[in-house]
C-alpha atoms as a PDB file:
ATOM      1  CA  UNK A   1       5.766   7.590 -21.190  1.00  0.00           C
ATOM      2  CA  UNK A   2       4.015   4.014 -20.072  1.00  0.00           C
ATOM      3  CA  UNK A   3       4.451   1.952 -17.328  1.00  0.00           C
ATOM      4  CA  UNK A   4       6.770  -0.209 -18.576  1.00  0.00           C
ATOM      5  CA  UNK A   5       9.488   2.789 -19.074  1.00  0.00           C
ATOM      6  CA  UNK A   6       8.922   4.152 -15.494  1.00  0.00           C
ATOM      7  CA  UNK A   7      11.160   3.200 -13.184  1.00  0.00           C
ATOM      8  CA  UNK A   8       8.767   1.122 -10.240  1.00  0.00           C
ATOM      9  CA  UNK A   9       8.569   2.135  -6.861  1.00  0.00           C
ATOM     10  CA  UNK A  10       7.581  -0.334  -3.715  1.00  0.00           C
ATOM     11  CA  UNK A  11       5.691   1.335  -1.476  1.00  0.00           C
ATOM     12  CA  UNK A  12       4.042   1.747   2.040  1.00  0.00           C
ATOM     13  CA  UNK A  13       0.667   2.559   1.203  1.00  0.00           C
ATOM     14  CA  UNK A  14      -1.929   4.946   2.975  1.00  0.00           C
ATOM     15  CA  UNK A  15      -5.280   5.205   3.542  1.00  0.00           C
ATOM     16  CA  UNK A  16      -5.366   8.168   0.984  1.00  0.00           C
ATOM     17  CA  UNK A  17      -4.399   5.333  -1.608  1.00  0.00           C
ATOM     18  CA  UNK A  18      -7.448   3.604  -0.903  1.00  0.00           C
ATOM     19  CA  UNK A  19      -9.888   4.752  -4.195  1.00  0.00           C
ATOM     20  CA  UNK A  20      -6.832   3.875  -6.489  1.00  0.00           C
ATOM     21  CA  UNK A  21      -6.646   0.188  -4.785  1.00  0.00           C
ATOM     22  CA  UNK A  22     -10.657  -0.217  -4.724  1.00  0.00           C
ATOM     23  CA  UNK A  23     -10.502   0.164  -8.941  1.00  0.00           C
ATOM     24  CA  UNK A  24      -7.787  -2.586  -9.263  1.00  0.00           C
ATOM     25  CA  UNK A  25      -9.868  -4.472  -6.874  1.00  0.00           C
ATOM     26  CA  UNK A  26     -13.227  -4.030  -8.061  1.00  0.00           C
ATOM     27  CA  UNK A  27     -13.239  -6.296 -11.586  1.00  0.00           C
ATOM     28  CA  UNK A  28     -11.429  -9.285  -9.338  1.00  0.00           C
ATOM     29  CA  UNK A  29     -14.753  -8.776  -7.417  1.00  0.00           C
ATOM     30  CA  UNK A  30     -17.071  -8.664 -10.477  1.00  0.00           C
ATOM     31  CA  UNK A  31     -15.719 -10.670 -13.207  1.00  0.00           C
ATOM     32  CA  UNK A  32     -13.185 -13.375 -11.211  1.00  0.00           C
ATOM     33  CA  UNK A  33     -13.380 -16.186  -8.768  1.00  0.00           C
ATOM     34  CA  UNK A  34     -10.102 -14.935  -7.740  1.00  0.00           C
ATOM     35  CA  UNK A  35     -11.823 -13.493  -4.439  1.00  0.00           C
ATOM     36  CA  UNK A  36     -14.293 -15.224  -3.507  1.00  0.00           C
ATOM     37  CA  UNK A  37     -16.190 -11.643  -2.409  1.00  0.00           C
ATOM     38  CA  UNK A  38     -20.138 -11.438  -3.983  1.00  0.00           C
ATOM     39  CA  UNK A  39     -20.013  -7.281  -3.490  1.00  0.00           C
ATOM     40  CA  UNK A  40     -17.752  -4.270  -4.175  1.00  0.00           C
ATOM     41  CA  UNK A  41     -17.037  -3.172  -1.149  1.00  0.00           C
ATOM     42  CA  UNK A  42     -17.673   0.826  -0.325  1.00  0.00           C
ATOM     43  CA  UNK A  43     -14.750   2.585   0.064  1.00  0.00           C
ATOM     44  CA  UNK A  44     -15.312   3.312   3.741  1.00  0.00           C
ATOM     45  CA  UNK A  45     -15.804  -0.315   4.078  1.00  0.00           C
ATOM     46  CA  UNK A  46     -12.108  -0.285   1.816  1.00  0.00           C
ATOM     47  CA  UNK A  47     -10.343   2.007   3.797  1.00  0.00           C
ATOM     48  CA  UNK A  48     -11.077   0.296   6.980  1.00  0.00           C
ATOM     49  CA  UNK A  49      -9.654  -2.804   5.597  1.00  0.00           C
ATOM     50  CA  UNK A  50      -6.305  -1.129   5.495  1.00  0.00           C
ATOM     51  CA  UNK A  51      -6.561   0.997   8.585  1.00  0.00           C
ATOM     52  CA  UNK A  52      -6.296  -2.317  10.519  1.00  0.00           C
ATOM     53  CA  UNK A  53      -4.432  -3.841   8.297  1.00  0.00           C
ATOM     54  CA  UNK A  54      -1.450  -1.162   8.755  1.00  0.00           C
ATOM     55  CA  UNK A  55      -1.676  -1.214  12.548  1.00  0.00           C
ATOM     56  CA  UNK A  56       0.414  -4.610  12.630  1.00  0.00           C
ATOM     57  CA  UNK A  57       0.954  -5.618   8.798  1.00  0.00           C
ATOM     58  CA  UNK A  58       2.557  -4.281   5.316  1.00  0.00           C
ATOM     59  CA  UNK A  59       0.565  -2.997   3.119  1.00  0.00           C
ATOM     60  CA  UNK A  60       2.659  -2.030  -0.014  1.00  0.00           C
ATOM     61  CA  UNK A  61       2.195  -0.754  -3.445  1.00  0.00           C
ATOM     62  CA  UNK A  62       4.112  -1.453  -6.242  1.00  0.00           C
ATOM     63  CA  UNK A  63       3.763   1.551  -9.116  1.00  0.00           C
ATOM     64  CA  UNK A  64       5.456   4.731 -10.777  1.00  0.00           C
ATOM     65  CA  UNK A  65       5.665   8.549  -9.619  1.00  0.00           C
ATOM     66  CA  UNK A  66       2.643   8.267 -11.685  1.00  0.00           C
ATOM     67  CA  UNK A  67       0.616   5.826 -11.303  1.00  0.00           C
ATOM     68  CA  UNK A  68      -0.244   2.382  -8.922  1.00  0.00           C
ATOM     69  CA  UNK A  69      -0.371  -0.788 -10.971  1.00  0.00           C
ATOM     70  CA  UNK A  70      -0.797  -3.340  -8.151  1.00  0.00           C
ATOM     71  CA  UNK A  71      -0.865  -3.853  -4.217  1.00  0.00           C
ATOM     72  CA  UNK A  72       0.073  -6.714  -1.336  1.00  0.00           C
ATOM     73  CA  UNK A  73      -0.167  -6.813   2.101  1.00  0.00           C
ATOM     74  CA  UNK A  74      -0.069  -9.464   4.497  1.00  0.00           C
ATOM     75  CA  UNK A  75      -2.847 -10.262   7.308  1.00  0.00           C
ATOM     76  CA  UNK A  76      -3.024 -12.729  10.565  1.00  0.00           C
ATOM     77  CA  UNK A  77      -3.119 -16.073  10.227  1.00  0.00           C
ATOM     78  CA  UNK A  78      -6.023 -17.383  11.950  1.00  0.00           C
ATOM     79  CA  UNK A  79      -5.615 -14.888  15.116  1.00  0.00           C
ATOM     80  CA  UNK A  80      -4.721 -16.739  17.804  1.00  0.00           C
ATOM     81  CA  UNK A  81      -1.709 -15.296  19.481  1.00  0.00           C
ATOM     82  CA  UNK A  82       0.247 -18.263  18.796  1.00  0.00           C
ATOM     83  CA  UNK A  83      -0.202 -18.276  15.200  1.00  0.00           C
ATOM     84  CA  UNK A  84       1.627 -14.774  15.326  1.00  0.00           C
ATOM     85  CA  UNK A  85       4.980 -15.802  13.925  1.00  0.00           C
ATOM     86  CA  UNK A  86       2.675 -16.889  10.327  1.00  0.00           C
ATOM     87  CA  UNK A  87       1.302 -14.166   8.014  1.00  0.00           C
ATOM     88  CA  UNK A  88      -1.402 -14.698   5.609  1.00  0.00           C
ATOM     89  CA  UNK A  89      -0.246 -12.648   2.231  1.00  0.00           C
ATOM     90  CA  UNK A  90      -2.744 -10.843  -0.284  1.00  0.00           C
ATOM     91  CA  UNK A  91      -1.796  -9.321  -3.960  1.00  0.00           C
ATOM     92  CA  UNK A  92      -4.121  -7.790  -6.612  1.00  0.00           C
ATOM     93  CA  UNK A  93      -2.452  -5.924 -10.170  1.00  0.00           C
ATOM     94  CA  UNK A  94      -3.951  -4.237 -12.587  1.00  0.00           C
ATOM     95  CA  UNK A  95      -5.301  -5.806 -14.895  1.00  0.00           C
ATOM     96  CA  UNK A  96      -3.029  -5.461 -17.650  1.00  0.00           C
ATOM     97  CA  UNK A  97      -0.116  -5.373 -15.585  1.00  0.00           C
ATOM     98  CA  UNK A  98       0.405  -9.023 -15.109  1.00  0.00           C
ATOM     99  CA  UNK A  99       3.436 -10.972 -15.867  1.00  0.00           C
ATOM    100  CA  UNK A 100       5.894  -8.153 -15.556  1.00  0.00           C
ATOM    101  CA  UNK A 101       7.368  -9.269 -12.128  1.00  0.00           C
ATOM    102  CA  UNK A 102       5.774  -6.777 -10.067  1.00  0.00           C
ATOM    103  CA  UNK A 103       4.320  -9.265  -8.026  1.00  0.00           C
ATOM    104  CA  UNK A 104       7.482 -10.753  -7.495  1.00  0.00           C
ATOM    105  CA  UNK A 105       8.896  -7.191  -6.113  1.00  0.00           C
ATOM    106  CA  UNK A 106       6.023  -7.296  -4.355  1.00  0.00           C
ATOM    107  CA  UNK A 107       6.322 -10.409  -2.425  1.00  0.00           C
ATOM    108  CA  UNK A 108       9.914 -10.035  -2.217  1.00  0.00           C
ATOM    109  CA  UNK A 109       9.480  -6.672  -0.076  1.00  0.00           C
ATOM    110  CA  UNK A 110       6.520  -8.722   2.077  1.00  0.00           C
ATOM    111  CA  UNK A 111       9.142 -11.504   2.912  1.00  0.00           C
ATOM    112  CA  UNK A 112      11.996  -9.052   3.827  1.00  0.00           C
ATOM    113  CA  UNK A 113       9.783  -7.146   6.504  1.00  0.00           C
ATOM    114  CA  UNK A 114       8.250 -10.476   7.240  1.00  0.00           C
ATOM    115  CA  UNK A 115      11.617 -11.926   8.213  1.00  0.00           C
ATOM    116  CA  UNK A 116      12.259  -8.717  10.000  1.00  0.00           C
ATOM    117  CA  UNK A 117       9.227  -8.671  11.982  1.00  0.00           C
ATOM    118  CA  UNK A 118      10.002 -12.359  13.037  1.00  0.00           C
ATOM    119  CA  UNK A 119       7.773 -13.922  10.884  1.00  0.00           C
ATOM    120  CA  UNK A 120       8.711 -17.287   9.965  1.00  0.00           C
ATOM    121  CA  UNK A 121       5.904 -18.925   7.636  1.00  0.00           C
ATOM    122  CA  UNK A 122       3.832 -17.110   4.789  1.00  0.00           C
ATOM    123  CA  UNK A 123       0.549 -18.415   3.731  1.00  0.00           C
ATOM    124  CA  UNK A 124      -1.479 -18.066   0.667  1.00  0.00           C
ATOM    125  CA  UNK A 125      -5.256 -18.867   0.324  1.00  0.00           C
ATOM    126  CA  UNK A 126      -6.543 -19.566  -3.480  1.00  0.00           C
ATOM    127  CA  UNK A 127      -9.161 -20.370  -5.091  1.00  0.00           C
ATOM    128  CA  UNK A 128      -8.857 -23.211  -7.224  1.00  0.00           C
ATOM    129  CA  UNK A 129     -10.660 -24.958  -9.847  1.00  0.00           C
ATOM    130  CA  UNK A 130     -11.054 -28.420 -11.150  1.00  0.00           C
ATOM    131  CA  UNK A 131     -10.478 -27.364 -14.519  1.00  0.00           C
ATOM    132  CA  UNK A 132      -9.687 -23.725 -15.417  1.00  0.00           C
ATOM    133  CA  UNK A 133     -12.659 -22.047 -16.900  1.00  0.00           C
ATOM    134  CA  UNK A 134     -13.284 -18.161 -17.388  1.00  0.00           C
ATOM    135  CA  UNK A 135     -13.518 -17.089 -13.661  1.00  0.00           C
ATOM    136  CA  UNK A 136     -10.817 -18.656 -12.874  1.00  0.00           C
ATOM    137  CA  UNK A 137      -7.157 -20.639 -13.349  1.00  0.00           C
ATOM    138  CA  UNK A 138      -4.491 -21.901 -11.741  1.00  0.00           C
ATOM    139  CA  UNK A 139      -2.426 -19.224 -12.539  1.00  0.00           C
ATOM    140  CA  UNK A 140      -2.158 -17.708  -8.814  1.00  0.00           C
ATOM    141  CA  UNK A 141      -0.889 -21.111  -7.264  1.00  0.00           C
ATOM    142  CA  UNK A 142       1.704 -21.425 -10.409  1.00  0.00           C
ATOM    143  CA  UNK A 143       2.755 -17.867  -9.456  1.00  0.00           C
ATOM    144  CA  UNK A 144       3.180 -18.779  -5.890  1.00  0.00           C
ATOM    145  CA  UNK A 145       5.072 -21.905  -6.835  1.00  0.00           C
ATOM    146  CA  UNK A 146       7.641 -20.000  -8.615  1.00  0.00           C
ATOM    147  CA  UNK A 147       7.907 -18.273  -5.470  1.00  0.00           C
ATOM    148  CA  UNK A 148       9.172 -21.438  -3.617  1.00  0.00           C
ATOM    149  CA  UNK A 149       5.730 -21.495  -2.035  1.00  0.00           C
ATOM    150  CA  UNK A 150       4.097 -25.700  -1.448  1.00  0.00           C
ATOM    151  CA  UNK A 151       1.139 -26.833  -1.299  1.00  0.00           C
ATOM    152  CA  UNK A 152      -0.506 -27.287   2.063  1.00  0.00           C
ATOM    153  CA  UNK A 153      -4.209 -28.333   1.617  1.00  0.00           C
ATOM    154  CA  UNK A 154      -6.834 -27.969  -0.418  1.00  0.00           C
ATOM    155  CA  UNK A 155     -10.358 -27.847   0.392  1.00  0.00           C
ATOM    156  CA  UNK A 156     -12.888 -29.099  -2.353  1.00  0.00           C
ATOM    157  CA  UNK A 157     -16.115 -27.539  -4.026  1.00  0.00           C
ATOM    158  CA  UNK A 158     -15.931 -25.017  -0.378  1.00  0.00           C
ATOM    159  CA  UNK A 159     -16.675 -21.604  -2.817  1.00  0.00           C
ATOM    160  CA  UNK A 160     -19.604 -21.297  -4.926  1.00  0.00           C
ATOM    161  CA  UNK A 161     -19.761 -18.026  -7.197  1.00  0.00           C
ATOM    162  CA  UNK A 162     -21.314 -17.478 -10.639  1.00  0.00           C
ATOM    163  CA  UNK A 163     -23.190 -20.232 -10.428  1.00  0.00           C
ATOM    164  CA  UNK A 164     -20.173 -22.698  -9.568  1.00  0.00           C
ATOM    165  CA  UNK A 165     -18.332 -24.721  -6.846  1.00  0.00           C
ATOM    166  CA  UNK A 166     -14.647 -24.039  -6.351  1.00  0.00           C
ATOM    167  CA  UNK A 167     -11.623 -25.522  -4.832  1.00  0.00           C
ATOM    168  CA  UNK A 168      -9.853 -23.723  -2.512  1.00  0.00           C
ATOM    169  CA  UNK A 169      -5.901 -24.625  -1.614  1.00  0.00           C
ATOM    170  CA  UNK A 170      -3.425 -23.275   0.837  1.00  0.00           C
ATOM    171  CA  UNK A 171      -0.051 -22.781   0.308  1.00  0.00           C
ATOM    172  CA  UNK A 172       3.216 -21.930   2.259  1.00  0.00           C
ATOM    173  CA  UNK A 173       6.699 -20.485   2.324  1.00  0.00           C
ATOM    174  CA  UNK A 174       9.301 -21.341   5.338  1.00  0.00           C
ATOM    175  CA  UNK A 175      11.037 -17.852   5.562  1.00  0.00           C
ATOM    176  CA  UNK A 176      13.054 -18.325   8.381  1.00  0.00           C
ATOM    177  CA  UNK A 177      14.368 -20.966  11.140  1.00  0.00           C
ATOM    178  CA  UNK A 178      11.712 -22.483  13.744  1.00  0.00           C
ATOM    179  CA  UNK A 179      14.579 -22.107  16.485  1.00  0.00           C
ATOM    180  CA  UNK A 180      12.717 -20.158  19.637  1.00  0.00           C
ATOM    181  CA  UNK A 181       9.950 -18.025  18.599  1.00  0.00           C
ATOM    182  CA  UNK A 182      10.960 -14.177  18.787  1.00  0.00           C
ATOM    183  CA  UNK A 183       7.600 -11.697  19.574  1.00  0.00           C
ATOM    184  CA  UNK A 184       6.523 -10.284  16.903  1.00  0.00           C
ATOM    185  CA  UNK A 185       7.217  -7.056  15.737  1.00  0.00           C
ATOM    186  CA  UNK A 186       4.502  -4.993  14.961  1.00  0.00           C
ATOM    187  CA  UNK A 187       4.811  -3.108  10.874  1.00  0.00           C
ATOM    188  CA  UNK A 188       4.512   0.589  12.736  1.00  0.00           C
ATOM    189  CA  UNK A 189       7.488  -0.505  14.916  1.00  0.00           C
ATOM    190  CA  UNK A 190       9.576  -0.645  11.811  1.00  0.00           C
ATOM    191  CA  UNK A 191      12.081   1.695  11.196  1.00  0.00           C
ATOM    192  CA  UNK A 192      12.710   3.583   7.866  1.00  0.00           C
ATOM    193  CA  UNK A 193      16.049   2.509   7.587  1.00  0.00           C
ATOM    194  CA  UNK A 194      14.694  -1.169   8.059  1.00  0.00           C
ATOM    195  CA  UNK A 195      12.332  -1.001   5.297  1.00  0.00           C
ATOM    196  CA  UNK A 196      14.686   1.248   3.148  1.00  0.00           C
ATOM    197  CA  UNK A 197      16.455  -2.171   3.443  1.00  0.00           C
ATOM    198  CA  UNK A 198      13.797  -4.374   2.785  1.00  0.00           C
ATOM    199  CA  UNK A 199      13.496  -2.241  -0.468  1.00  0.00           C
ATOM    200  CA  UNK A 200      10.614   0.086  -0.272  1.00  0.00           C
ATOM    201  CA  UNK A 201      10.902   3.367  -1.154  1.00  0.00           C
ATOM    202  CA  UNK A 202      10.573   5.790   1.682  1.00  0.00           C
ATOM    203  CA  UNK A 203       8.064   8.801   0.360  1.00  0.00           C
ATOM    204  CA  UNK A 204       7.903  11.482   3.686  1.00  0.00           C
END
């Protein structure tokens, strides 16, 4: 049975995940300009990332019983505390898992325990370039258009890797009101029933 006949699963992930999300990491690393990362990072290095990641943010996985084909998770915006209500979102698939709308399951569980941690703008950093070549396309920023994401800035020739300068653009999604900011609530603080309803799959 492949992926494509499995039934997929959203996610919390786990530290434990962490080798399995370092492989569909590494060749973004190594062969793309999709991260603008030189080095591999070590797994230690890798599993720290989450560790703090999970303390306050999402960090889901999108997969099988069998297998994990892709991950998201969203970080802070900047850092200061009154950026708190704005997320900054992340997604990497397998390789050969693209354009079968798990990203979109992804994104759509990030933006319903966004919205229910009071988070009311999501932000996506990308590189960019001139003309598409074969580190990288515009394929990410198309992606997040389709997601009703706009453009927000772009910053020119800012990342240089393999030998070449490279755009880089932010874009945005509105998910909720800008009425009076609610504090934000931290991913831990999260019930399961919450993010049963936000659609992950609760594995005890």
């Amino acid at each position: 049975m492949t992926a494509q006949d499995e039934e997929i699963i959203i996610r919390r992930a786990v530290p434990d995940d962490a080798q399995e999300l370092l492989e569909i990491y590494r060749p973004y690393v190594l062969k793309t300009a999709i991260t603008f990362e030189y080095d591999v990072p070590s797994l230690d290095e890798f599993r720290s990332r989450m560790e703090r990641t999970l303390k306050r943010y999402p960090y889901l996985i999108a997969g099988t019983d069998t297998q994990i084909l892709g991950y998201a998770y969203t970080g802070a915006f900047v850092g200061r505390q009154a950026y708190d209500r704005s997320a900054e979102t992340t997604i990497y698939l397998k390789e050969d898992m693209k354009k079968r709308g798990l990203g979109r399951k992804l994104y759509q569980a990030l933006e319903n325990i966004s919205a229910a941690q009071n988070i009311t703008n999501l932000y996506a950093c990308i590189g960019y370039p001139e003309k598409d070549d074969e580190y990288l396309t515009g394929n990410s920023a198309q992606f997040h258009e389709h997601l009703g994401y706009v453009l927000a800035g772009r910053f020119r020739k800012c990342g240089y890797k393999f030998g070449r300068w490279y755009d880089m653009i932010w874009m945005e999604k509105f998910i909720a009101g800008h009425g009076e900011a609610r504090a934000l609530k931290a991913f831990p603080e999260l019930g399961e029933e919450t993010l049963s309803d936000c659609g992950l799959k609760i594995i005890s």
